[in-house]
PDB file of N, CA and C in Angstrom:
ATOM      1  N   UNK A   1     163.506-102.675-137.913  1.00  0.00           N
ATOM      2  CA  UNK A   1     164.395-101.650-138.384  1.00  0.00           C
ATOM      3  C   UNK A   1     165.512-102.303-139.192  1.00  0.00           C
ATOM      4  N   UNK A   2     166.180-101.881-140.660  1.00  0.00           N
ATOM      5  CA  UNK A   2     166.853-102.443-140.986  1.00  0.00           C
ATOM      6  C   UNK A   2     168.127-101.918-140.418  1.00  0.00           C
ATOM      7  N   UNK A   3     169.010-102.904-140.426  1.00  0.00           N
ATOM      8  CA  UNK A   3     170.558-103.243-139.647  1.00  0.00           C
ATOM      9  C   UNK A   3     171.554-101.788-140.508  1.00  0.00           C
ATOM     10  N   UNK A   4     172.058-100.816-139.145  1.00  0.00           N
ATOM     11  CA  UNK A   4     172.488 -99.547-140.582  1.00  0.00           C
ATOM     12  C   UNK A   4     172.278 -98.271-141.046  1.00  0.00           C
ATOM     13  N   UNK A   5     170.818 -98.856-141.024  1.00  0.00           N
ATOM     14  CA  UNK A   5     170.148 -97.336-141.848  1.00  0.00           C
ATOM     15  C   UNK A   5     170.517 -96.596-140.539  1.00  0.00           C
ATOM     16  N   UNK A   6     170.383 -96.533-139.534  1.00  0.00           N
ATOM     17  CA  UNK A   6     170.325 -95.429-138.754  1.00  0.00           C
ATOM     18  C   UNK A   6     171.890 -94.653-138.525  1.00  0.00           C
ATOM     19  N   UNK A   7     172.957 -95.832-138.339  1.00  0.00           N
ATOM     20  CA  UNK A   7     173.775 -95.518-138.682  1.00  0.00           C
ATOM     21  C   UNK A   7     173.998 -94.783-140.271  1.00  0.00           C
ATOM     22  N   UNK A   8     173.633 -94.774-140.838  1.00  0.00           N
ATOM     23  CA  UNK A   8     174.158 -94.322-142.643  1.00  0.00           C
ATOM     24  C   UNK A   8     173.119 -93.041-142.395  1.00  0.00           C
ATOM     25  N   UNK A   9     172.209 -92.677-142.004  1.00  0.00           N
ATOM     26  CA  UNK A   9     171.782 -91.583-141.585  1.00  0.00           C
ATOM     27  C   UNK A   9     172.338 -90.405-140.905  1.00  0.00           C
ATOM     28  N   UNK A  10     172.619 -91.287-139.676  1.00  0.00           N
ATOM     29  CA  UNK A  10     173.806 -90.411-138.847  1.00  0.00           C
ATOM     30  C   UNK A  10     174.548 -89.788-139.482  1.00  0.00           C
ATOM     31  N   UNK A  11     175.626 -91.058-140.522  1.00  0.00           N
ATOM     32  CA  UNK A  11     176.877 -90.887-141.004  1.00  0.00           C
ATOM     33  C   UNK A  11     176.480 -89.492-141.953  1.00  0.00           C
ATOM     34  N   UNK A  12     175.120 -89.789-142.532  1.00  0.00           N
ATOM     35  CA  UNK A  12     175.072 -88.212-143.753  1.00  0.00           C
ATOM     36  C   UNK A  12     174.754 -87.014-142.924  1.00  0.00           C
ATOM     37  N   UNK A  13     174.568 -87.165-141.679  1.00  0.00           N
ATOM     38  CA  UNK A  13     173.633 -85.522-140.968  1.00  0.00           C
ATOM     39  C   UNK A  13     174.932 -85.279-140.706  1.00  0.00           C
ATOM     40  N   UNK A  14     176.330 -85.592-139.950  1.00  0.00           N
ATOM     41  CA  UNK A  14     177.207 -85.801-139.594  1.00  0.00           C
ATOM     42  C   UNK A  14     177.722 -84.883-140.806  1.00  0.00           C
ATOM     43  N   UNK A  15     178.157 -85.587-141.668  1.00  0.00           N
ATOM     44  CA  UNK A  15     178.550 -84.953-143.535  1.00  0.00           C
ATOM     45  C   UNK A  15     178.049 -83.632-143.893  1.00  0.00           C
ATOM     46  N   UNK A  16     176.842 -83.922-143.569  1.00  0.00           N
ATOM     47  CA  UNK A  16     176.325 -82.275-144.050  1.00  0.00           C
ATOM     48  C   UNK A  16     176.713 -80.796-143.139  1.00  0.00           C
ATOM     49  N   UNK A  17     176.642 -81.531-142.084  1.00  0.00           N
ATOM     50  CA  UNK A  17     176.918 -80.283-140.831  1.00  0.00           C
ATOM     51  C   UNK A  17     178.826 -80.200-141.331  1.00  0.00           C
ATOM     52  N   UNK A  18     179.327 -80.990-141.132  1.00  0.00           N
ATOM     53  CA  UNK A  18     180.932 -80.856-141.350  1.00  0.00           C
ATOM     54  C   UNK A  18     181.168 -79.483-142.648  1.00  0.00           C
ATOM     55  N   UNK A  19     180.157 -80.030-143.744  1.00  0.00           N
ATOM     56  CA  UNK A  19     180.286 -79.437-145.059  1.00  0.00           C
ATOM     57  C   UNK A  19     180.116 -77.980-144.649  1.00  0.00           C
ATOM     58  N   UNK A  20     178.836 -78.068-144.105  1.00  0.00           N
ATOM     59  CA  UNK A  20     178.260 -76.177-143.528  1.00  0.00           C
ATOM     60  C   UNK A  20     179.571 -75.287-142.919  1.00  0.00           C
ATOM     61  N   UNK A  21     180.063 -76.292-142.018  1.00  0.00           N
ATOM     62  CA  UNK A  21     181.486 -75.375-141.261  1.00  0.00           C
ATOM     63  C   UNK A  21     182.193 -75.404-142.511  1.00  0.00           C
ATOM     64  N   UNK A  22     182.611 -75.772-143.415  1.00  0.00           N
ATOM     65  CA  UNK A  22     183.795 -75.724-143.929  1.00  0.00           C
ATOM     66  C   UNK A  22     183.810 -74.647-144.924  1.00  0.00           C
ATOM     67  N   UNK A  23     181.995 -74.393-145.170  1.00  0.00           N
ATOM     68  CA  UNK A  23     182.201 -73.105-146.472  1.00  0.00           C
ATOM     69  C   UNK A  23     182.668 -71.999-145.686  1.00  0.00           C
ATOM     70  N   UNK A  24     183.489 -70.915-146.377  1.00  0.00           N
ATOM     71  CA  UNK A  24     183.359 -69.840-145.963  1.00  0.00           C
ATOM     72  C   UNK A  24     182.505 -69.244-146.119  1.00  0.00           C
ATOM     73  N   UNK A  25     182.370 -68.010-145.310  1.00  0.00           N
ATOM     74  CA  UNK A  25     180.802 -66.985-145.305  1.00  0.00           C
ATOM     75  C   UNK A  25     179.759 -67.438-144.955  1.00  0.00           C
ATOM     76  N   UNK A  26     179.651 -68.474-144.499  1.00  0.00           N
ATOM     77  CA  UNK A  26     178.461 -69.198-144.535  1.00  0.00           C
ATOM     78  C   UNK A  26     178.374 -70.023-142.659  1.00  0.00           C
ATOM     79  N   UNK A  27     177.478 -68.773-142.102  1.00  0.00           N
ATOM     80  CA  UNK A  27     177.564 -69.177-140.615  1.00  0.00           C
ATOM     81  C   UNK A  27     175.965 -69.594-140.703  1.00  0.00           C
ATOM     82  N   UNK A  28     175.853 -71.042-139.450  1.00  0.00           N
ATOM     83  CA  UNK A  28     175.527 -71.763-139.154  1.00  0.00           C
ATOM     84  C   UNK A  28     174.771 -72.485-138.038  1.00  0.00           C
ATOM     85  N   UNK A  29     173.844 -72.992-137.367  1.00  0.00           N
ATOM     86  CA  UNK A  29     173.775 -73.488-136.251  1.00  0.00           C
ATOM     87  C   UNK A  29     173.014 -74.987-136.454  1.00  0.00           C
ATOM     88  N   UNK A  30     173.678 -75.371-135.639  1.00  0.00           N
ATOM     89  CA  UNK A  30     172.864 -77.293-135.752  1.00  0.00           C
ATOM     90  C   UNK A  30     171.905 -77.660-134.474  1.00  0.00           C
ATOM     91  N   UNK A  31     170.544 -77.861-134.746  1.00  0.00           N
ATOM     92  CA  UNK A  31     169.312 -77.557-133.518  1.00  0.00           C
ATOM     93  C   UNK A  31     169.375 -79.190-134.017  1.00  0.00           C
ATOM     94  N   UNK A  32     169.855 -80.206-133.336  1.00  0.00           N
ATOM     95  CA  UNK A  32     169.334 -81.560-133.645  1.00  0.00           C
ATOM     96  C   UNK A  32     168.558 -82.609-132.471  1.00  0.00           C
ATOM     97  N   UNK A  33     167.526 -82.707-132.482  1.00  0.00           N
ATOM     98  CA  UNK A  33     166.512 -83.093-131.690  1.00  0.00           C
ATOM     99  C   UNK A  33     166.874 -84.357-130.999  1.00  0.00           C
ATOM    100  N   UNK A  34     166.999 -84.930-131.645  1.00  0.00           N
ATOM    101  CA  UNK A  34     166.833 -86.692-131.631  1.00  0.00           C
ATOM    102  C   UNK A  34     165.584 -87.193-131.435  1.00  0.00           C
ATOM    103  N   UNK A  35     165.375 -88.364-130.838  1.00  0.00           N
ATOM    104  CA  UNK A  35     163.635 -88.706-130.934  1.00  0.00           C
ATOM    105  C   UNK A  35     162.944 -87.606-130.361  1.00  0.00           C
ATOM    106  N   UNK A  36     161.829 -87.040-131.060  1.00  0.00           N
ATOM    107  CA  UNK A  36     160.854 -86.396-131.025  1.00  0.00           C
ATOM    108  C   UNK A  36     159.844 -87.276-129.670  1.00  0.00           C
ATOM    109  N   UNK A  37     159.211 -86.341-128.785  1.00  0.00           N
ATOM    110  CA  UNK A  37     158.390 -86.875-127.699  1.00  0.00           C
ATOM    111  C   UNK A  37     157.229 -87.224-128.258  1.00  0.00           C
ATOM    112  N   UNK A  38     156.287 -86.416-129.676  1.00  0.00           N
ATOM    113  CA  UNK A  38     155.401 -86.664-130.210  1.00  0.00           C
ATOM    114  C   UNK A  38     155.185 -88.123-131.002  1.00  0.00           C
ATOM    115  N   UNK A  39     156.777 -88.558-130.992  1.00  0.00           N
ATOM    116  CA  UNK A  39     156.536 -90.137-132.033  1.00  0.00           C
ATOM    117  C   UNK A  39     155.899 -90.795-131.070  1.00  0.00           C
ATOM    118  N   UNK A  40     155.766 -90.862-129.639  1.00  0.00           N
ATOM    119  CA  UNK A  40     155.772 -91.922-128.843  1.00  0.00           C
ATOM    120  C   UNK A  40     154.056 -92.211-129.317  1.00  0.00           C
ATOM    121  N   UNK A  41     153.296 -91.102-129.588  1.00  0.00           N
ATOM    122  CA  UNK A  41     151.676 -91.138-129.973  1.00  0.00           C
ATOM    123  C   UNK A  41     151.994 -92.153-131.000  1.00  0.00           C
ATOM    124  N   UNK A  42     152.744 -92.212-131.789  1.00  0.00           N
ATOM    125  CA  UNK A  42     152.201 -93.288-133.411  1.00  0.00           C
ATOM    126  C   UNK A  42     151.868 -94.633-132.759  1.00  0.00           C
ATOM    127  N   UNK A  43     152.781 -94.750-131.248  1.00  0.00           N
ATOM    128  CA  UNK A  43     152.445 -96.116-130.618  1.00  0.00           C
ATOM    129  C   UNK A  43     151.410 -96.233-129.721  1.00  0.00           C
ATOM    130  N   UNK A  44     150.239 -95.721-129.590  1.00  0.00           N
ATOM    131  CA  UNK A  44     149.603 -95.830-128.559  1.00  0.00           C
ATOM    132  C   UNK A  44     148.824 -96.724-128.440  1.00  0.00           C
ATOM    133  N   UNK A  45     147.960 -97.072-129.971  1.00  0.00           N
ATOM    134  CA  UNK A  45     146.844 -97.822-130.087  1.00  0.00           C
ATOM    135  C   UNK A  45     147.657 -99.554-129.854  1.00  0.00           C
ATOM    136  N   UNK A  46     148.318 -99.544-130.238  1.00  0.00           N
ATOM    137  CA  UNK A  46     149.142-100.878-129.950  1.00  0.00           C
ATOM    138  C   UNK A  46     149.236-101.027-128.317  1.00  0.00           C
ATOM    139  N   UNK A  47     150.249 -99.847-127.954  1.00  0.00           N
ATOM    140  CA  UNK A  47     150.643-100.099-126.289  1.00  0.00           C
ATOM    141  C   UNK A  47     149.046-100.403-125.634  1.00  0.00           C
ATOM    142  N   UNK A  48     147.550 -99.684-126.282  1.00  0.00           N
ATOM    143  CA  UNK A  48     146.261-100.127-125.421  1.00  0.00           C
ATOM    144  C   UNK A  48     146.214-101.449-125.837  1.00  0.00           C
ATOM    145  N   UNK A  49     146.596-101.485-127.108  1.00  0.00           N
ATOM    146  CA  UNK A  49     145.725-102.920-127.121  1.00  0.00           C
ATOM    147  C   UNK A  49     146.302-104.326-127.133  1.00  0.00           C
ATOM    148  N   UNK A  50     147.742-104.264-126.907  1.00  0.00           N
ATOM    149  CA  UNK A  50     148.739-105.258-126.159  1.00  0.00           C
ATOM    150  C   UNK A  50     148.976-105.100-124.394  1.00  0.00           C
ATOM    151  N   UNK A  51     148.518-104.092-124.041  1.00  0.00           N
ATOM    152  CA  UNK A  51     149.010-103.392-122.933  1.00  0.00           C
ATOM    153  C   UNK A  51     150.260-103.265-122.228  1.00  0.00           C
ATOM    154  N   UNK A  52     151.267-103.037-123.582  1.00  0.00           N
ATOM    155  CA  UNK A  52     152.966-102.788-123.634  1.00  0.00           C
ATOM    156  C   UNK A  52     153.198-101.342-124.388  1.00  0.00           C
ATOM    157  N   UNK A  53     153.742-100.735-123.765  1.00  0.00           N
ATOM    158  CA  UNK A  53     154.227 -99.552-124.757  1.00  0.00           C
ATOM    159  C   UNK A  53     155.666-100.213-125.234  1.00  0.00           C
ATOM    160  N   UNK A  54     155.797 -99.863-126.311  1.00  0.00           N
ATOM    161  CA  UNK A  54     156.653-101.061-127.160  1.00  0.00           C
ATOM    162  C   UNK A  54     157.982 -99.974-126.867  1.00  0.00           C
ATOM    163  N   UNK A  55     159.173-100.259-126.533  1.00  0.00           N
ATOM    164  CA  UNK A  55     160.398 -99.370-126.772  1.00  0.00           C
ATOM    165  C   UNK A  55     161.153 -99.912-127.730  1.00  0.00           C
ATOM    166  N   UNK A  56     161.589 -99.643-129.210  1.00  0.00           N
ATOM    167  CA  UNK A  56     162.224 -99.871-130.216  1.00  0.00           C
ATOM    168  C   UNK A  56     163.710 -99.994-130.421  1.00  0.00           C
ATOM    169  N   UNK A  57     164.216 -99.502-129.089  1.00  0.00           N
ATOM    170  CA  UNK A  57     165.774 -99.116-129.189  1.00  0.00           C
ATOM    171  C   UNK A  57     166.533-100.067-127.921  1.00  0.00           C
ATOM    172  N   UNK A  58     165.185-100.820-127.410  1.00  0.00           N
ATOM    173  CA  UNK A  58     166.511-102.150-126.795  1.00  0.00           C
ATOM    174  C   UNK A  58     166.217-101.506-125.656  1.00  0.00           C
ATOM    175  N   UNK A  59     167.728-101.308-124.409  1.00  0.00           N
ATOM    176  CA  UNK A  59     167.905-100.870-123.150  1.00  0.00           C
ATOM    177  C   UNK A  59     168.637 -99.573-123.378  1.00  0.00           C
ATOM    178  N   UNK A  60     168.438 -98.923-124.332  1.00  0.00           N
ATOM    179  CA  UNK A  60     168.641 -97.347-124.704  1.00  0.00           C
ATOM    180  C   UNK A  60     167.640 -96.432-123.174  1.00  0.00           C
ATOM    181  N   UNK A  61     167.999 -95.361-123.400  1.00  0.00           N
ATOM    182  CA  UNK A  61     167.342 -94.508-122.536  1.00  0.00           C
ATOM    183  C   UNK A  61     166.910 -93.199-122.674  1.00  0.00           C
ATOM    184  N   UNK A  62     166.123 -92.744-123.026  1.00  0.00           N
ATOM    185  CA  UNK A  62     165.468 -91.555-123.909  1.00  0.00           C
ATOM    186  C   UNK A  62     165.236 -90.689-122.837  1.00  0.00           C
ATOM    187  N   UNK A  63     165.197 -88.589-123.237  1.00  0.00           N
ATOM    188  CA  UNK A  63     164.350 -87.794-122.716  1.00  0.00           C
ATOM    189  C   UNK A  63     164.090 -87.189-124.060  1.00  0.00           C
ATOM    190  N   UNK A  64     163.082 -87.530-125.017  1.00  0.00           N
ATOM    191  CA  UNK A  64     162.943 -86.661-125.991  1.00  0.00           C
ATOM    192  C   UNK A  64     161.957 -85.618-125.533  1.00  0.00           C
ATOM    193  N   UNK A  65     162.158 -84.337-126.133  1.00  0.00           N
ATOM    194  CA  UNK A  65     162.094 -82.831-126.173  1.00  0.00           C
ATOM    195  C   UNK A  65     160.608 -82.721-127.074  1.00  0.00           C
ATOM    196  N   UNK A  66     159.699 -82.146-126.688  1.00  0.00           N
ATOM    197  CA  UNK A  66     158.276 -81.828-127.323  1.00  0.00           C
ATOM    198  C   UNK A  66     158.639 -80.831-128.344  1.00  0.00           C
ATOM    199  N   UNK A  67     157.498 -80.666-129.405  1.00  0.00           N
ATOM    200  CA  UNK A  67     157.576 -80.084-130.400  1.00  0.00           C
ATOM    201  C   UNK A  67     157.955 -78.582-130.085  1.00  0.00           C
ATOM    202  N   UNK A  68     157.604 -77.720-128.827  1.00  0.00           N
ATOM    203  CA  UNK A  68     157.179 -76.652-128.324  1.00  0.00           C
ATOM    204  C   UNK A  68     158.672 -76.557-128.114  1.00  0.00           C
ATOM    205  N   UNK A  69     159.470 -77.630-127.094  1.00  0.00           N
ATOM    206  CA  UNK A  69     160.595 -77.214-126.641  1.00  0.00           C
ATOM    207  C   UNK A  69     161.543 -76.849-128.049  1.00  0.00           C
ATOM    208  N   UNK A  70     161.512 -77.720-128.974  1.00  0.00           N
ATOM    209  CA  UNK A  70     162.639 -77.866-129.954  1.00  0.00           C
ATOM    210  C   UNK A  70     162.213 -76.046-130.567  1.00  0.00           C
ATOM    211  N   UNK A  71     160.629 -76.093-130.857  1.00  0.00           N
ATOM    212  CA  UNK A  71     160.695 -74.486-131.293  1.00  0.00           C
ATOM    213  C   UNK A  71     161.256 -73.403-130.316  1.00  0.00           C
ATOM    214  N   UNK A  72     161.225 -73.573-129.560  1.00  0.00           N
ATOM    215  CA  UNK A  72     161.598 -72.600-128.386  1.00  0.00           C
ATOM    216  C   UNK A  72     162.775 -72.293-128.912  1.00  0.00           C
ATOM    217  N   UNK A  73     163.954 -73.652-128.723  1.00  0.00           N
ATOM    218  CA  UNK A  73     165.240 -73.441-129.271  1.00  0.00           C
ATOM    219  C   UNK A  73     165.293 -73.399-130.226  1.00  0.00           C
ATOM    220  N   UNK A  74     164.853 -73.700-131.558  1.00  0.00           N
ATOM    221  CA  UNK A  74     165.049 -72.815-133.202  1.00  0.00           C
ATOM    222  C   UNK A  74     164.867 -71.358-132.996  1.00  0.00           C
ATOM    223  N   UNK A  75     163.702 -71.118-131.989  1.00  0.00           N
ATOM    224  CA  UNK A  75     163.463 -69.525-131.844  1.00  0.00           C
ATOM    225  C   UNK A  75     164.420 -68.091-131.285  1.00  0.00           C
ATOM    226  N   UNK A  76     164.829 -69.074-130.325  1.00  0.00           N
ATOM    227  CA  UNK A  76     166.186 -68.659-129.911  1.00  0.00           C
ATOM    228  C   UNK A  76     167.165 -68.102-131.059  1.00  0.00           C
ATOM    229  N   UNK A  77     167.608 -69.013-131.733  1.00  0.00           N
ATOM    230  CA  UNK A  77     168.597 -69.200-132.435  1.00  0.00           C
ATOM    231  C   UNK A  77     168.317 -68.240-133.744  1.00  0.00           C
ATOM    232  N   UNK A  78     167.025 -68.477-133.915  1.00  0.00           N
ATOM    233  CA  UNK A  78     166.626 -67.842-135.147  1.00  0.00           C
ATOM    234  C   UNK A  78     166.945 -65.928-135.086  1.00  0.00           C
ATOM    235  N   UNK A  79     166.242 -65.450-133.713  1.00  0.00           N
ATOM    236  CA  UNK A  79     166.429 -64.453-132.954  1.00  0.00           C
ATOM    237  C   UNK A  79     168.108 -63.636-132.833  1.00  0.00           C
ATOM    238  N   UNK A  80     168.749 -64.453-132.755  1.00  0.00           N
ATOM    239  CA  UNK A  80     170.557 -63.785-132.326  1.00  0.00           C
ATOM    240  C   UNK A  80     171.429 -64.968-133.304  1.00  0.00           C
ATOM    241  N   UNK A  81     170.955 -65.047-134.707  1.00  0.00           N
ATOM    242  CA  UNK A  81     171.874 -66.223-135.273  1.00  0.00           C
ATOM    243  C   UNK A  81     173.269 -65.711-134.946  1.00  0.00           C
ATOM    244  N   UNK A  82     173.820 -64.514-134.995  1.00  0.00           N
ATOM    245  CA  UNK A  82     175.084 -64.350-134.298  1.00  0.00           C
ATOM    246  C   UNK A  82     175.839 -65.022-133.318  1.00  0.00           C
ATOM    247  N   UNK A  83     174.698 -65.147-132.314  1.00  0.00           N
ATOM    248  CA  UNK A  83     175.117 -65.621-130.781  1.00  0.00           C
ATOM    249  C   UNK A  83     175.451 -66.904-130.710  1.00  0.00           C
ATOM    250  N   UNK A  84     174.088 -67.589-131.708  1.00  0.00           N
ATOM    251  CA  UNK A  84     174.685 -69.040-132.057  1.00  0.00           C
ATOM    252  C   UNK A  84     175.500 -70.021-133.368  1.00  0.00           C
ATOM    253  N   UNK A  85     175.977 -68.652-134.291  1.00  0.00           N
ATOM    254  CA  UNK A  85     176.460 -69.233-135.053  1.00  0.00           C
ATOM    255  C   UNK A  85     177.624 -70.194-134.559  1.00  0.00           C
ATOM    256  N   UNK A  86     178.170 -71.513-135.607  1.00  0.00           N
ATOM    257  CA  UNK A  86     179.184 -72.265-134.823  1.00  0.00           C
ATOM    258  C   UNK A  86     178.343 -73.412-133.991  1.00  0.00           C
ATOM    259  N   UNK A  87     177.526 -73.023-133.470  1.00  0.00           N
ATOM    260  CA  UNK A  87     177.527 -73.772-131.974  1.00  0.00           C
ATOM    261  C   UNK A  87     176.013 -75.025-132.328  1.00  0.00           C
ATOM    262  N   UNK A  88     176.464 -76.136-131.682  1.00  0.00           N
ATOM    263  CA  UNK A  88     175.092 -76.979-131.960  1.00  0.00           C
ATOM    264  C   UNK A  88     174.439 -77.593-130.316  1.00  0.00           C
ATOM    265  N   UNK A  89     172.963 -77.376-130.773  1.00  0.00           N
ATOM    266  CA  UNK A  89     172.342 -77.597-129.781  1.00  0.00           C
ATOM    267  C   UNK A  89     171.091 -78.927-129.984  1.00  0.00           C
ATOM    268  N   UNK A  90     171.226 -79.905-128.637  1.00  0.00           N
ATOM    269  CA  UNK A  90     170.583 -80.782-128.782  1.00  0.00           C
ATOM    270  C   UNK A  90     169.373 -81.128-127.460  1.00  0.00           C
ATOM    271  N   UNK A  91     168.288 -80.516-127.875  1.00  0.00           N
ATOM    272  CA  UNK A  91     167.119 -80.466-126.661  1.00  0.00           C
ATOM    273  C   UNK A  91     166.855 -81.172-126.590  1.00  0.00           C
ATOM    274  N   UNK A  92     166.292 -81.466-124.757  1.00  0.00           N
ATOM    275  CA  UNK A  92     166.233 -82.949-124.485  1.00  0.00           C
ATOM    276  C   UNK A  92     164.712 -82.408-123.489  1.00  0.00           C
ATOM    277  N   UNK A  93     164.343 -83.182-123.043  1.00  0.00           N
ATOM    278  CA  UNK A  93     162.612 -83.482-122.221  1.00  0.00           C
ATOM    279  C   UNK A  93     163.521 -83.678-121.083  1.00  0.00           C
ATOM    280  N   UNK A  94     162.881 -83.268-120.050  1.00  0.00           N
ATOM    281  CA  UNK A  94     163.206 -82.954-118.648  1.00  0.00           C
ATOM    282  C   UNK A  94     163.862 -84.256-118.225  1.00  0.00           C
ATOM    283  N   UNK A  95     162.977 -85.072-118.328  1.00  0.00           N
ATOM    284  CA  UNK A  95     163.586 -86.950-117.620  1.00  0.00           C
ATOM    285  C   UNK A  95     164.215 -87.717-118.518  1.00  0.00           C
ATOM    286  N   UNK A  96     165.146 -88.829-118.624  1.00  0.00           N
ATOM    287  CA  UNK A  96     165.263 -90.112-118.815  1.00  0.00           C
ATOM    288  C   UNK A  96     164.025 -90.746-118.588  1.00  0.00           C
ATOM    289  N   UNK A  97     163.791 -91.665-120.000  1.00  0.00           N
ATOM    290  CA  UNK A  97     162.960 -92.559-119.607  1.00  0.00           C
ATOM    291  C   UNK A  97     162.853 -93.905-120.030  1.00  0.00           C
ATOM    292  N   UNK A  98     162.414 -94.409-119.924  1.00  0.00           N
ATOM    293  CA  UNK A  98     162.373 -96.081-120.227  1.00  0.00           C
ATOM    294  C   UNK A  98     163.674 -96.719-120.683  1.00  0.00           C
ATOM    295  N   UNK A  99     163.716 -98.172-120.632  1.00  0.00           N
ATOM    296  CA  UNK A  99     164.809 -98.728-120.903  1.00  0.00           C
ATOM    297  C   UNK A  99     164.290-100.191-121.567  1.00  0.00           C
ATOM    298  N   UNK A 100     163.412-100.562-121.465  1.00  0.00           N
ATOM    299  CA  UNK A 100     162.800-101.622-121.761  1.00  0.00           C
ATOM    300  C   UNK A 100     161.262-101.528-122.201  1.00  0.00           C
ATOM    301  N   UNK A 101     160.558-102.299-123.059  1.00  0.00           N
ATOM    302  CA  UNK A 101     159.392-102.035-123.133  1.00  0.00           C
ATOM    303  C   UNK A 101     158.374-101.744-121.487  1.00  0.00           C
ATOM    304  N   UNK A 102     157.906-100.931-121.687  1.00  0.00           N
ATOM    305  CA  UNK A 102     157.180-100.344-120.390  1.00  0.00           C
ATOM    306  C   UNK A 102     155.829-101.387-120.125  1.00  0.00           C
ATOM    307  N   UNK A 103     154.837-101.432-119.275  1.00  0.00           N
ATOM    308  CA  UNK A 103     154.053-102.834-118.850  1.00  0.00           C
ATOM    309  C   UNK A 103     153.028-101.947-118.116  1.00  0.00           C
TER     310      UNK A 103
END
């Protein structure tokens, strides 16, 4: 991963959401996921055939949210944008998990 990018990513999703509040007339909601539960598949054939599921983020600690959950909550939102204008929501997968490459 290069040194940054994720930060300078942040820094623009960060920018853009600020910008959204600041227009007038213009209501809003921020559904931001974070790791997706489905990326963990791009690693599988590796984790069989090293027999490590590789964790990328160090001693970080993840519950990412399945594709189903995150729609659930766009659906929501989409449903009563009233209810959630303003407000940001960040779905998470039931557990914490890993902290180290898994074995």
């Amino acid at each position: 991963m290069i040194q940054g990018a994720v930060a300078f990513a942040t820094r623009q999703n960060w920018l853009v959401d600020r910008l959204f509040s600041m227009t007038p007339g213009v209501a809003h909601t921020i559904v931001n996921p974070g790791f997706f539960a489905d990326t963990y598949l791009v690693t599988i054939g590796m984790a069989a055939h090293f027999g490590a599921f590789p964790w990328m983020y160090g001693n970080s600690r993840n519950a990412p949210p399945s594709n189903e959950d995150i729609a659930r909550v766009a659906a929501a939102v989409l449903m009563d944008p009233a209810r959630h204008a303003g407000k940001s929501y960040r779905p998470t997968g039931p557990a914490l998990g890993f902290g180290t490459s898994t074995t």
